[in-house]
PDB file of N, CA and C in Angstrom:
ATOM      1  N   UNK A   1      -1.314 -90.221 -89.474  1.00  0.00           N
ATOM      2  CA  UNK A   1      -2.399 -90.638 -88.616  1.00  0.00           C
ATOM      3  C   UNK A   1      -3.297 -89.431 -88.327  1.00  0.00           C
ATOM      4  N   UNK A   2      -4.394 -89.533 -88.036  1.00  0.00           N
ATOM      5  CA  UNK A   2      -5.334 -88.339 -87.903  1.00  0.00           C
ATOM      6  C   UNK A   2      -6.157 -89.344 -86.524  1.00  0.00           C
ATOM      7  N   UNK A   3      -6.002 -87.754 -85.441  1.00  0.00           N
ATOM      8  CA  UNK A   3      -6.368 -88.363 -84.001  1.00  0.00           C
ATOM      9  C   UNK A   3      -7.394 -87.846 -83.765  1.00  0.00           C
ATOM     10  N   UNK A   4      -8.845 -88.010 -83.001  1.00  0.00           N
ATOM     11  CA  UNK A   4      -9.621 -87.529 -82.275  1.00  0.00           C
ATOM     12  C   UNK A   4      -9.344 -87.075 -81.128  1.00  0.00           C
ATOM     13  N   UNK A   5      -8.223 -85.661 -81.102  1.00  0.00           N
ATOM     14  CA  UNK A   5      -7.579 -85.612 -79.710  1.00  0.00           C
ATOM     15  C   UNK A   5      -9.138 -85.085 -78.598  1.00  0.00           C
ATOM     16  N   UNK A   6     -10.161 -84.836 -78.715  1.00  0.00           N
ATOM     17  CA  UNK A   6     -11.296 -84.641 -77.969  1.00  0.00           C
ATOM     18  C   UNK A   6     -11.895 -85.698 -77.491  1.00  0.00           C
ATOM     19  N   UNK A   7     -11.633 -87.044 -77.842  1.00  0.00           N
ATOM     20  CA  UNK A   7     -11.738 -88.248 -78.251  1.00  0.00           C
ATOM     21  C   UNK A   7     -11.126 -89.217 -77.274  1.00  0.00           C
ATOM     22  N   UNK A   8     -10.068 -88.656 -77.817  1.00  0.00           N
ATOM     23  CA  UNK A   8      -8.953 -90.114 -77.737  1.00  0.00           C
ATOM     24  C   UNK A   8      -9.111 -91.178 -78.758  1.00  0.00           C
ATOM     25  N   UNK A   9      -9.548 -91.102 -79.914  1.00  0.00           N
ATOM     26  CA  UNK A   9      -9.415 -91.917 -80.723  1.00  0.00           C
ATOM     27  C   UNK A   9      -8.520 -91.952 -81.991  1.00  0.00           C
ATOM     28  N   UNK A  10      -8.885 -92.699 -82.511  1.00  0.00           N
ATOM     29  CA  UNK A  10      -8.029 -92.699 -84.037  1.00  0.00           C
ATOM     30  C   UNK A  10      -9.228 -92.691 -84.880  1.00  0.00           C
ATOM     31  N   UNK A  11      -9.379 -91.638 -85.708  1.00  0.00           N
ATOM     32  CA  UNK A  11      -9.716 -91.358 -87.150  1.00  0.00           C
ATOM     33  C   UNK A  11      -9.314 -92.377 -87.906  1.00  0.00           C
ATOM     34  N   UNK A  12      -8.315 -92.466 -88.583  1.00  0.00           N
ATOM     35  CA  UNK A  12      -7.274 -93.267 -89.711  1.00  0.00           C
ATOM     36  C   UNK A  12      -6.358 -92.752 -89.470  1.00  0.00           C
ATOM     37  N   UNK A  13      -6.047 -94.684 -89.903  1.00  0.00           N
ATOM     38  CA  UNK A  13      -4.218 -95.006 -89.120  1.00  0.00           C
ATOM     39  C   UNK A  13      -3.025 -94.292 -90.286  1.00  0.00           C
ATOM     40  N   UNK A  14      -3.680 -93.870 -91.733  1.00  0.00           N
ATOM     41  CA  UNK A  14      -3.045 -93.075 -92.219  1.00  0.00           C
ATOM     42  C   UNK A  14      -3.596 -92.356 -93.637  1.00  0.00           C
ATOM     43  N   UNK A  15      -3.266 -91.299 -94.441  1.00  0.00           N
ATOM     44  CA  UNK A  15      -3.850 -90.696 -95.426  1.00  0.00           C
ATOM     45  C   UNK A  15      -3.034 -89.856 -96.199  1.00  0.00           C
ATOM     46  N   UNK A  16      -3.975 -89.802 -97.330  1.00  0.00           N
ATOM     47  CA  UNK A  16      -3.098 -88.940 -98.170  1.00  0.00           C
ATOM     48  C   UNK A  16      -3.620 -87.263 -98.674  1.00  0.00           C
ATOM     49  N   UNK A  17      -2.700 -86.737 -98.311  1.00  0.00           N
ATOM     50  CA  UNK A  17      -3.010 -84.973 -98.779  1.00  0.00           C
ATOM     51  C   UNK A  17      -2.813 -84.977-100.317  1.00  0.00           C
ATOM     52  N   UNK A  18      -3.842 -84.074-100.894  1.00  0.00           N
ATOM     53  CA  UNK A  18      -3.723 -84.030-101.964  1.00  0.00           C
ATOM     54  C   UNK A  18      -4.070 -82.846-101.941  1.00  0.00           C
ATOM     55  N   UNK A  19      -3.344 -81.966-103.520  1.00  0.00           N
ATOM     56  CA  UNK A  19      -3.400 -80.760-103.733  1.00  0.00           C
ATOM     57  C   UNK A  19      -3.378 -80.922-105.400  1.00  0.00           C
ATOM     58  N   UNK A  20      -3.600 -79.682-106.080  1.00  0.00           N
ATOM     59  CA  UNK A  20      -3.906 -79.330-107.265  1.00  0.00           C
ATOM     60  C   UNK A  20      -4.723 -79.919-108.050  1.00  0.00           C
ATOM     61  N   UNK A  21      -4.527 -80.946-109.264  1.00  0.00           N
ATOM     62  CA  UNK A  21      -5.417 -81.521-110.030  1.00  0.00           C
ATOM     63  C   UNK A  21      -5.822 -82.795-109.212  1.00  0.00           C
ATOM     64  N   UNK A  22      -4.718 -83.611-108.380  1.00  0.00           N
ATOM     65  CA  UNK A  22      -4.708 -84.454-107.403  1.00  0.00           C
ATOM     66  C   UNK A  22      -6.599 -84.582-106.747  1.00  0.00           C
ATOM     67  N   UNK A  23      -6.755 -83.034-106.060  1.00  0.00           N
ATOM     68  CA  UNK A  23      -7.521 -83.177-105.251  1.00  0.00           C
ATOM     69  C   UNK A  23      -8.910 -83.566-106.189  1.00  0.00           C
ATOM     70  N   UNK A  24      -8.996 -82.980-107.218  1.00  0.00           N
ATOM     71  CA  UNK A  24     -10.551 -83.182-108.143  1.00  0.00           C
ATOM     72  C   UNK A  24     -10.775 -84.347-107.986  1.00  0.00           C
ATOM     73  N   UNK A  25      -9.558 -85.267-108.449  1.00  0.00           N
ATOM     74  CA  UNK A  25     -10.270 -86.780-108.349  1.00  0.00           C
ATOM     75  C   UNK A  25     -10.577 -87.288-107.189  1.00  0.00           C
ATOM     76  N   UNK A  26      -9.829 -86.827-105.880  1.00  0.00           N
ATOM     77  CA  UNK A  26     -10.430 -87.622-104.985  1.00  0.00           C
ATOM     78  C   UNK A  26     -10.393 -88.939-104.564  1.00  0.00           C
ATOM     79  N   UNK A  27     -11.769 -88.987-104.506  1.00  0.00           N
ATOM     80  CA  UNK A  27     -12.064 -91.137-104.367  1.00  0.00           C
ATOM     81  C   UNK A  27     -12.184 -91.532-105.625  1.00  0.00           C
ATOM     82  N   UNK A  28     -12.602 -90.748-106.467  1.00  0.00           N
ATOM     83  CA  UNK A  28     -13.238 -91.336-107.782  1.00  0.00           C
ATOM     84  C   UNK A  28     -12.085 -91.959-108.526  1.00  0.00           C
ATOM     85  N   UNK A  29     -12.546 -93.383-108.375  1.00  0.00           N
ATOM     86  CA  UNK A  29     -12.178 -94.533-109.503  1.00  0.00           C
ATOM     87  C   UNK A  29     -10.971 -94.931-108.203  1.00  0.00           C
ATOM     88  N   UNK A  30     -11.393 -95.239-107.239  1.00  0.00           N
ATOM     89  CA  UNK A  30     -10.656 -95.921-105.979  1.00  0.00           C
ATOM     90  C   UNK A  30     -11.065 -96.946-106.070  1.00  0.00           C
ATOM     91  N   UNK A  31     -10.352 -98.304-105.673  1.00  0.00           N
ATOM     92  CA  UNK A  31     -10.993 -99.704-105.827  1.00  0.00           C
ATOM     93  C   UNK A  31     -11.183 -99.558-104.218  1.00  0.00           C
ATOM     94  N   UNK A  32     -10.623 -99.678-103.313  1.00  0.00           N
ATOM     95  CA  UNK A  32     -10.361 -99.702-102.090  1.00  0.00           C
ATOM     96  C   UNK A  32     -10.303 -97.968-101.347  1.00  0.00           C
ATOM     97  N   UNK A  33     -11.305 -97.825-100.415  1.00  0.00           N
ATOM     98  CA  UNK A  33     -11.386 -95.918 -99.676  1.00  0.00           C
ATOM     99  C   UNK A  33     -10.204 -96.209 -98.999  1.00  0.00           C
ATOM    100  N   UNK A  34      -9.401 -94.828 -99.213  1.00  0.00           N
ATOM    101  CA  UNK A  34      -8.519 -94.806 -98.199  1.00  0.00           C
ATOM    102  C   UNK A  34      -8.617 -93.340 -97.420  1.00  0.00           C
ATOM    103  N   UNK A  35      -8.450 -92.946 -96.386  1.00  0.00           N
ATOM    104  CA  UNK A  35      -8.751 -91.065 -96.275  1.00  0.00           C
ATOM    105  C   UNK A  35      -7.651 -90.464 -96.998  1.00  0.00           C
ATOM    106  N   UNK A  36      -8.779 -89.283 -97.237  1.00  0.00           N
ATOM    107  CA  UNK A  36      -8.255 -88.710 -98.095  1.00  0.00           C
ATOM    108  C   UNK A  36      -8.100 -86.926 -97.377  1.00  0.00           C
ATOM    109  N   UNK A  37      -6.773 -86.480 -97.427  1.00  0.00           N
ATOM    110  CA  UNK A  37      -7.335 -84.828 -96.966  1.00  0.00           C
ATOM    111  C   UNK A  37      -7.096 -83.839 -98.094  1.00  0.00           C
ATOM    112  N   UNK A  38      -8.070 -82.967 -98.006  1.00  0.00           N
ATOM    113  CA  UNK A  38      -7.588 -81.637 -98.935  1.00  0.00           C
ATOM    114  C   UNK A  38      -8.207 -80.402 -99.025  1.00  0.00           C
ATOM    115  N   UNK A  39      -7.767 -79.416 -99.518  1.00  0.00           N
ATOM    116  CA  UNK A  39      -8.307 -78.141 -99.393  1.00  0.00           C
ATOM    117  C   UNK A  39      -9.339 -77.842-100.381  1.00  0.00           C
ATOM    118  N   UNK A  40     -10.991 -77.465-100.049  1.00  0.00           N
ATOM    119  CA  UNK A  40     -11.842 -77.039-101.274  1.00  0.00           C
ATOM    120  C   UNK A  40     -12.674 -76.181-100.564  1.00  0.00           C
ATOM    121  N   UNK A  41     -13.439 -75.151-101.062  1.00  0.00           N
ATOM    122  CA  UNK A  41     -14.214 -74.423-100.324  1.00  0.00           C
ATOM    123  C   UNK A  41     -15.673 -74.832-101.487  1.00  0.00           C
ATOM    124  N   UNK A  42     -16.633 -74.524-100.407  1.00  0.00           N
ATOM    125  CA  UNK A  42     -18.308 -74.560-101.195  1.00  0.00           C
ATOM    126  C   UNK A  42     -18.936 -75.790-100.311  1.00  0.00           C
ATOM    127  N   UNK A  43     -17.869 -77.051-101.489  1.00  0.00           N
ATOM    128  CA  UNK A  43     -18.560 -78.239-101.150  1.00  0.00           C
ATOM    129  C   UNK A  43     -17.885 -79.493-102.094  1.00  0.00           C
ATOM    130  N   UNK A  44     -18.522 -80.783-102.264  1.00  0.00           N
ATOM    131  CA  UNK A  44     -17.730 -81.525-102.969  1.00  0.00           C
ATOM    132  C   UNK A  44     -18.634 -82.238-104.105  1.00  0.00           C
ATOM    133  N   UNK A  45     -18.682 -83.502-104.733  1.00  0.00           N
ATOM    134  CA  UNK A  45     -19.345 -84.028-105.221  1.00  0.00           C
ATOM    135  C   UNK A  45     -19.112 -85.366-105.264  1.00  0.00           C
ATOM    136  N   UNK A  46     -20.387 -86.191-105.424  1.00  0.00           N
ATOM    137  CA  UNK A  46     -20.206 -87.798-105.519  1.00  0.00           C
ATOM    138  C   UNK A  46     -20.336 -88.711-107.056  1.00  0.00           C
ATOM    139  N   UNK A  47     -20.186 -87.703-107.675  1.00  0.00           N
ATOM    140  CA  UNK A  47     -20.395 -88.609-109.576  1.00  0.00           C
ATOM    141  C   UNK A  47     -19.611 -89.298-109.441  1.00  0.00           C
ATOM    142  N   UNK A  48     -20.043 -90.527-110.076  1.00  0.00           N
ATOM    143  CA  UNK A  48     -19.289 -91.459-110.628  1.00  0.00           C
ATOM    144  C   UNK A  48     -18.342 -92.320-109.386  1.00  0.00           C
ATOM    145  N   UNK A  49     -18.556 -92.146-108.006  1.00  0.00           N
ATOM    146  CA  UNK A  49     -18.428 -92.973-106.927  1.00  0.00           C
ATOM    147  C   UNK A  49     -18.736 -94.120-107.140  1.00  0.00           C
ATOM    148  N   UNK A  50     -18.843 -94.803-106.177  1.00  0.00           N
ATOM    149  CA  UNK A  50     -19.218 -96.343-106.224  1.00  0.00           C
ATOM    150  C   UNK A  50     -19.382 -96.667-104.699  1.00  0.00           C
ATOM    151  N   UNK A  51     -18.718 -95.961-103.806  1.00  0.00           N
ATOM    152  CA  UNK A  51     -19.068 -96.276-102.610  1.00  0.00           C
ATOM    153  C   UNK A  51     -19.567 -95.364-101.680  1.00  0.00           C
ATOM    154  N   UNK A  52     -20.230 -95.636-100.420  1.00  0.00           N
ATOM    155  CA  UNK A  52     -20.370 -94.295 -99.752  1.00  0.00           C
ATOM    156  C   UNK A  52     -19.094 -93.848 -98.762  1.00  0.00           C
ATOM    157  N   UNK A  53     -19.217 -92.781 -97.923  1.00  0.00           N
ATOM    158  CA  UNK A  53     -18.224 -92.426 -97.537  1.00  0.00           C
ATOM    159  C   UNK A  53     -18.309 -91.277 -96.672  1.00  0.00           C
ATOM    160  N   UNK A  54     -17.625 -91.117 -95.210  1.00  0.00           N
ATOM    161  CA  UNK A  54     -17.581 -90.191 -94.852  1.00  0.00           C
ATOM    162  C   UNK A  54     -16.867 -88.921 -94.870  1.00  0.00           C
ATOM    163  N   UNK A  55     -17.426 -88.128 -94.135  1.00  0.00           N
ATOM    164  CA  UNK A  55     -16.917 -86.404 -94.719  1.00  0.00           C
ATOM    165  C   UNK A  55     -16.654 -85.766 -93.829  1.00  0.00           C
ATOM    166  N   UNK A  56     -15.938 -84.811 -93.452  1.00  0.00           N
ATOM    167  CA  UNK A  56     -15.446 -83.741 -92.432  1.00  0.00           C
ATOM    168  C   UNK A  56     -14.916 -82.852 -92.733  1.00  0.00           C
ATOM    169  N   UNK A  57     -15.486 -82.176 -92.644  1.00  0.00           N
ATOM    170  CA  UNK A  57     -14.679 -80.645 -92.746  1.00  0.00           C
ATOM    171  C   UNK A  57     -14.539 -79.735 -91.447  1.00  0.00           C
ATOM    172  N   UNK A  58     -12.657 -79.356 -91.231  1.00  0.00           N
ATOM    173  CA  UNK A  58     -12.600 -78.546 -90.036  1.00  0.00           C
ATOM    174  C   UNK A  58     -12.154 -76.844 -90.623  1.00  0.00           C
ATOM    175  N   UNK A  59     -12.207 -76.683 -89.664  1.00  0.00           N
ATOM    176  CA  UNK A  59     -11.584 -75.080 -89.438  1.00  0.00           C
ATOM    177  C   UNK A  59     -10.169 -74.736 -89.204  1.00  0.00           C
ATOM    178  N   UNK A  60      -9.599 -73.758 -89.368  1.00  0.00           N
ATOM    179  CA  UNK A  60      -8.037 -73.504 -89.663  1.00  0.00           C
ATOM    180  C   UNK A  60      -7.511 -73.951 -88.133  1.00  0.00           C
ATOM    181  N   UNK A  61      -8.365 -74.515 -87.389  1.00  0.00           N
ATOM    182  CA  UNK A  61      -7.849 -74.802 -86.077  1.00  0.00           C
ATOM    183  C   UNK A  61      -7.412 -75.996 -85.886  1.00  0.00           C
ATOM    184  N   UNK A  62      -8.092 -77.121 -86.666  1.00  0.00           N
ATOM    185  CA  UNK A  62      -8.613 -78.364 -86.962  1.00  0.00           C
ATOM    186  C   UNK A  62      -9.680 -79.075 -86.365  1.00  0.00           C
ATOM    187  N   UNK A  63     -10.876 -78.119 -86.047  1.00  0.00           N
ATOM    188  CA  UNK A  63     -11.785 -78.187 -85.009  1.00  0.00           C
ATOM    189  C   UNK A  63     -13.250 -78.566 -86.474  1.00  0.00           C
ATOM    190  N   UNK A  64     -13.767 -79.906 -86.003  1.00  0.00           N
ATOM    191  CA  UNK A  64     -14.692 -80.495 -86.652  1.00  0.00           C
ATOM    192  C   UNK A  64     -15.871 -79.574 -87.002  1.00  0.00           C
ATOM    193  N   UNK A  65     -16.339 -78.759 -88.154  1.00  0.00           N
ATOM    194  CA  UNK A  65     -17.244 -77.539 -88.298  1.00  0.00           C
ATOM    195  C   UNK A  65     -18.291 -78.253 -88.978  1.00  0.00           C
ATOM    196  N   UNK A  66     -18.334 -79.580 -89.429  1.00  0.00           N
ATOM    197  CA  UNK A  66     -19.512 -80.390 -90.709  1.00  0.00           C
ATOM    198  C   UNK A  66     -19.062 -81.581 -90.663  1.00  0.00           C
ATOM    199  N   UNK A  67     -20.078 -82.388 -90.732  1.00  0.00           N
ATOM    200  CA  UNK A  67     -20.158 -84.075 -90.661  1.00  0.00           C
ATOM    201  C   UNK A  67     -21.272 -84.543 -91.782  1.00  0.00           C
ATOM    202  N   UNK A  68     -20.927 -85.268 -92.628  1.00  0.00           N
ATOM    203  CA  UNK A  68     -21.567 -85.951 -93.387  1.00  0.00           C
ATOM    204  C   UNK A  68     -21.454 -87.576 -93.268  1.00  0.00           C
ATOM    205  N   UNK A  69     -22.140 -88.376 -92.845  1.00  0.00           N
ATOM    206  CA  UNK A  69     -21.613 -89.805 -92.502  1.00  0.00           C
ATOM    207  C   UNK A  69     -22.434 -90.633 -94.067  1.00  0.00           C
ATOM    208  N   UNK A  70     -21.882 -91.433 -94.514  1.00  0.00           N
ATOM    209  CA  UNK A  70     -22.357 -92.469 -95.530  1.00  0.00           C
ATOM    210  C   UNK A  70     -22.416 -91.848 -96.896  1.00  0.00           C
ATOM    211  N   UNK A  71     -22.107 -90.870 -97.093  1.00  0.00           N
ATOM    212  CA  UNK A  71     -22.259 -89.893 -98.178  1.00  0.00           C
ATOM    213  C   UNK A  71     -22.511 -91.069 -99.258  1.00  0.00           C
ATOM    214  N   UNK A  72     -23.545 -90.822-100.156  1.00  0.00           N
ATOM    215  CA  UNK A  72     -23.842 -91.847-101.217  1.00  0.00           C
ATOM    216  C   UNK A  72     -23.370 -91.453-102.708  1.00  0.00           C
ATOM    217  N   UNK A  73     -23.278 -91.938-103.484  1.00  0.00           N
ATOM    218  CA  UNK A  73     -22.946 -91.304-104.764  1.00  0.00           C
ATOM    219  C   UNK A  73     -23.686 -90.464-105.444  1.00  0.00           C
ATOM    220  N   UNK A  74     -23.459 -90.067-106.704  1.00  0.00           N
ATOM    221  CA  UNK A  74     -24.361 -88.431-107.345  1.00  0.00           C
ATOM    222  C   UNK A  74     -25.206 -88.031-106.663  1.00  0.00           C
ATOM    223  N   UNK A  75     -24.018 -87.316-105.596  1.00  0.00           N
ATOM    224  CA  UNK A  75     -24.550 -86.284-104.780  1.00  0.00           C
ATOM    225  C   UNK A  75     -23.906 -85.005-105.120  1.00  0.00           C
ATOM    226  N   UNK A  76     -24.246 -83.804-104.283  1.00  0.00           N
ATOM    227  CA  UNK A  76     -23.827 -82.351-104.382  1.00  0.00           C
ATOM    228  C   UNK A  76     -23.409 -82.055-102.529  1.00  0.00           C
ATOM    229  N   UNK A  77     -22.528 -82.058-102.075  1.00  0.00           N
ATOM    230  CA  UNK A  77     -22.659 -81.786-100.416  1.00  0.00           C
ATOM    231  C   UNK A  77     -22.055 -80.361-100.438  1.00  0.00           C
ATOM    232  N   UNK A  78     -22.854 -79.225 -99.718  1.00  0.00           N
ATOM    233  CA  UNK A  78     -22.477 -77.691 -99.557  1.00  0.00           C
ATOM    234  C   UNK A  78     -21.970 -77.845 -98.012  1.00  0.00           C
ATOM    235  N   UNK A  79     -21.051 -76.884 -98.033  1.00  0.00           N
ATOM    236  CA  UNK A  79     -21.057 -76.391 -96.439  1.00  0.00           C
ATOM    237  C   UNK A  79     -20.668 -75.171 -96.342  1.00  0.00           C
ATOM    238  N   UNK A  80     -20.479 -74.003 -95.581  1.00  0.00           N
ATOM    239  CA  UNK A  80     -19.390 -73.041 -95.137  1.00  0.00           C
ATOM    240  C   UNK A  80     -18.471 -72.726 -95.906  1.00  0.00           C
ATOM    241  N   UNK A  81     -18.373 -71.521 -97.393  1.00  0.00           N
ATOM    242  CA  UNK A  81     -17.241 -71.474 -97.780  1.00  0.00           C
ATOM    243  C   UNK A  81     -15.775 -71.285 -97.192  1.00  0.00           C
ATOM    244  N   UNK A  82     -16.039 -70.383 -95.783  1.00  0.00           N
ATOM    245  CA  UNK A  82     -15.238 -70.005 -94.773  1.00  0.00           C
ATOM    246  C   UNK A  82     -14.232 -71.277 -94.380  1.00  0.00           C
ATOM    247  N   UNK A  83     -14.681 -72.820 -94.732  1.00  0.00           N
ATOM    248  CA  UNK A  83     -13.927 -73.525 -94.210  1.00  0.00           C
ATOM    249  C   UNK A  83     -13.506 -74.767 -95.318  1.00  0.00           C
ATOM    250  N   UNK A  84     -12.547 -74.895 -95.228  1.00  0.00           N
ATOM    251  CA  UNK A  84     -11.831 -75.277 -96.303  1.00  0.00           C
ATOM    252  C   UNK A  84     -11.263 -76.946 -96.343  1.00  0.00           C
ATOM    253  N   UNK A  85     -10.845 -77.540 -95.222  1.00  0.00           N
ATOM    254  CA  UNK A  85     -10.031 -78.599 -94.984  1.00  0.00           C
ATOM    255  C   UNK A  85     -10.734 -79.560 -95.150  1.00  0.00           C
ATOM    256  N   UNK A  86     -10.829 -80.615 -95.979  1.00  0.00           N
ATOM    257  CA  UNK A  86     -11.753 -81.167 -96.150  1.00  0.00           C
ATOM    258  C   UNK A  86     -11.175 -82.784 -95.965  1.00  0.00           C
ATOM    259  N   UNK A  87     -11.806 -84.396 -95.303  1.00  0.00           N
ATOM    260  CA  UNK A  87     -11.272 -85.025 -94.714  1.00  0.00           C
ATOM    261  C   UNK A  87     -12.442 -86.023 -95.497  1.00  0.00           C
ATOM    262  N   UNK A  88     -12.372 -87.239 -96.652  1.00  0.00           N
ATOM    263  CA  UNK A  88     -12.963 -88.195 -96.817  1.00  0.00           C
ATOM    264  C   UNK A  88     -12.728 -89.411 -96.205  1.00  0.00           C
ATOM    265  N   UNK A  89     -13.191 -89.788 -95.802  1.00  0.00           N
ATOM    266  CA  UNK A  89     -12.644 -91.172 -94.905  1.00  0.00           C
ATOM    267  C   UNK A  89     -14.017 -92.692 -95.453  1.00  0.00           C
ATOM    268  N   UNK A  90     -13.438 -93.611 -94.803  1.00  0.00           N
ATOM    269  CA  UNK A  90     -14.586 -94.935 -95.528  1.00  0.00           C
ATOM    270  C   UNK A  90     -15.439 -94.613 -94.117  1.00  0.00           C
ATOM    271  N   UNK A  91     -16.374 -95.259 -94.943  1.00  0.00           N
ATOM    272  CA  UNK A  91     -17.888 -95.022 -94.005  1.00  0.00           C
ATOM    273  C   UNK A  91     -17.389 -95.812 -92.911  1.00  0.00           C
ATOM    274  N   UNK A  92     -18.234 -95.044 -91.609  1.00  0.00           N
ATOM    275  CA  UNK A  92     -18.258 -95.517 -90.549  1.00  0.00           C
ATOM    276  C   UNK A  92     -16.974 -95.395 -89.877  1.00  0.00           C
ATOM    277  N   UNK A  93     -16.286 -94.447 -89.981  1.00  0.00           N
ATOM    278  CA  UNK A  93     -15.109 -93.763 -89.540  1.00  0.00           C
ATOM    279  C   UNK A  93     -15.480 -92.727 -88.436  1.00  0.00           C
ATOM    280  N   UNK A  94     -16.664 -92.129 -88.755  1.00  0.00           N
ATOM    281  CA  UNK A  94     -16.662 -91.069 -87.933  1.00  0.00           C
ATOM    282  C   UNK A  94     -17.391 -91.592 -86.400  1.00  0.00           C
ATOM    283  N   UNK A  95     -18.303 -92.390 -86.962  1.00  0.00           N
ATOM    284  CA  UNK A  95     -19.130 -93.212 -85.772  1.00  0.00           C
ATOM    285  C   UNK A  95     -17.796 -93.987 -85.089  1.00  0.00           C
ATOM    286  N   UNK A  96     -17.078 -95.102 -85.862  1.00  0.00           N
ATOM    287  CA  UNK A  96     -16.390 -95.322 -84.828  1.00  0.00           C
ATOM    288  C   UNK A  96     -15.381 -94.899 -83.957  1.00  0.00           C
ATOM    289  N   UNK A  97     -14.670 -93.731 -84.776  1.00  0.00           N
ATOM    290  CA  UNK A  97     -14.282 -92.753 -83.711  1.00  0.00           C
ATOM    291  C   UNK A  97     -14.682 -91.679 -82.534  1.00  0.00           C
ATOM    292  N   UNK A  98     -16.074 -91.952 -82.877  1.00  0.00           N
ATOM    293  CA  UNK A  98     -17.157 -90.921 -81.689  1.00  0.00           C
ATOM    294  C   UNK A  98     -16.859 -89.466 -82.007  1.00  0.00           C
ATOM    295  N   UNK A  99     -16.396 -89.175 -83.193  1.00  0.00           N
ATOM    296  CA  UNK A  99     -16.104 -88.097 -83.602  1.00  0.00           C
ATOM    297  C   UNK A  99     -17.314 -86.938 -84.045  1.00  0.00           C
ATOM    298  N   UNK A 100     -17.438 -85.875 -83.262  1.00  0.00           N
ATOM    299  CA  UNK A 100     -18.401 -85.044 -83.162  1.00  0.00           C
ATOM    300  C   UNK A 100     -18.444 -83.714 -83.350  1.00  0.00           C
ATOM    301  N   UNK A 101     -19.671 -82.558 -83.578  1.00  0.00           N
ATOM    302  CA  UNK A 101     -18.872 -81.284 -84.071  1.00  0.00           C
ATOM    303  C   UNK A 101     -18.477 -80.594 -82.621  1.00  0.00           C
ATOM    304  N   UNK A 102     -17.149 -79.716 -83.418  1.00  0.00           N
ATOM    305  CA  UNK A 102     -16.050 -78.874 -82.084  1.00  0.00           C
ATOM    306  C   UNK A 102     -15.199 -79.673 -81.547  1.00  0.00           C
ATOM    307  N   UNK A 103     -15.222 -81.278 -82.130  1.00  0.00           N
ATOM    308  CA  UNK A 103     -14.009 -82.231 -81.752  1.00  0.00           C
ATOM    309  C   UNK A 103     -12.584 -81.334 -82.257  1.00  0.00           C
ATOM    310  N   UNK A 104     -11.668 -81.574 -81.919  1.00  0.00           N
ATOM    311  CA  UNK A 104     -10.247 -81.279 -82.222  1.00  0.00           C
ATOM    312  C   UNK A 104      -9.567 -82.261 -83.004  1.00  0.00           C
ATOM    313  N   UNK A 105      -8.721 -82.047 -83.926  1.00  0.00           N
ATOM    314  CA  UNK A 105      -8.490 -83.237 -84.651  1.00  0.00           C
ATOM    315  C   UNK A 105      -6.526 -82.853 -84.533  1.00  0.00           C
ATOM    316  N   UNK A 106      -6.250 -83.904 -84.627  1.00  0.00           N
ATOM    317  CA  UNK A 106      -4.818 -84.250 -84.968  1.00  0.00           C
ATOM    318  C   UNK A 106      -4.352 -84.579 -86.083  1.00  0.00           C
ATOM    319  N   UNK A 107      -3.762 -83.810 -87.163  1.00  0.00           N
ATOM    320  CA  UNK A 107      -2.793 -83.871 -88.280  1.00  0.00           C
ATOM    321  C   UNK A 107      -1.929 -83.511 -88.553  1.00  0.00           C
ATOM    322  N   UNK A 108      -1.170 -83.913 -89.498  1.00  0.00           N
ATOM    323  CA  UNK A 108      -0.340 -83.305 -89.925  1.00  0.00           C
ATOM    324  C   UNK A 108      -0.074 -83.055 -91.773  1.00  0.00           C
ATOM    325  N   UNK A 109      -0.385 -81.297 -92.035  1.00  0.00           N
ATOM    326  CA  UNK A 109      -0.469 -81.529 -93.604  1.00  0.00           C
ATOM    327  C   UNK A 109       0.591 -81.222 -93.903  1.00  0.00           C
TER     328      UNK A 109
END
């Protein structure tokens, strides 16, 4: 589960960490978004998506540093190499959690 402890809300009721070749793919070629967490620095990309989708990236604290809401496909999204944790979720995740930057987040990787 991933919490909006600044919040009090729920992010998503659950997700999957991914690491190594895992993380490249991502969403891509998902029938159904599910969140997704993982480690990338720069930024990400939307080729070959199909849906939009939201984005978060926190800090080694788990403190919300970038928000991208609806992210659309063949895109390029940069942020902060400094921050790494990166959080895809289905659109309209972040709105309905009232989730905002310097929120605190609850996980566990």
């Amino acid at each position: 589960m991933i919490k909006n402890e600044s919040k009090k809300t729920v992010i998503a009721n659950n997700f999957l960490y991914k690491t190594g070749l895992s993380k490249m793919v991502g969403l891509l070629f998902k029938q159904e978004v599910e969140a997704i967490v993982f480690r990338t620095r720069f930024g990400i990309h939307t080729f070959l998506m199909s849906k939009p989708f939201d984005l978060i990236v926190l800090n080694k604290r788990y403190e919300v540093v970038f928000i991208k809401e609806s992210v659309k496909p063949n895109r390029v999204i940069l942020w902060n190499p400094k921050y790494d944790i990166v959080l895809e979720l289905p659109a309209g995740s972040v709105n309905n959690s009232k989730t905002g930057l310097g929120d605190k987040l609850n996980l566990k990787l």
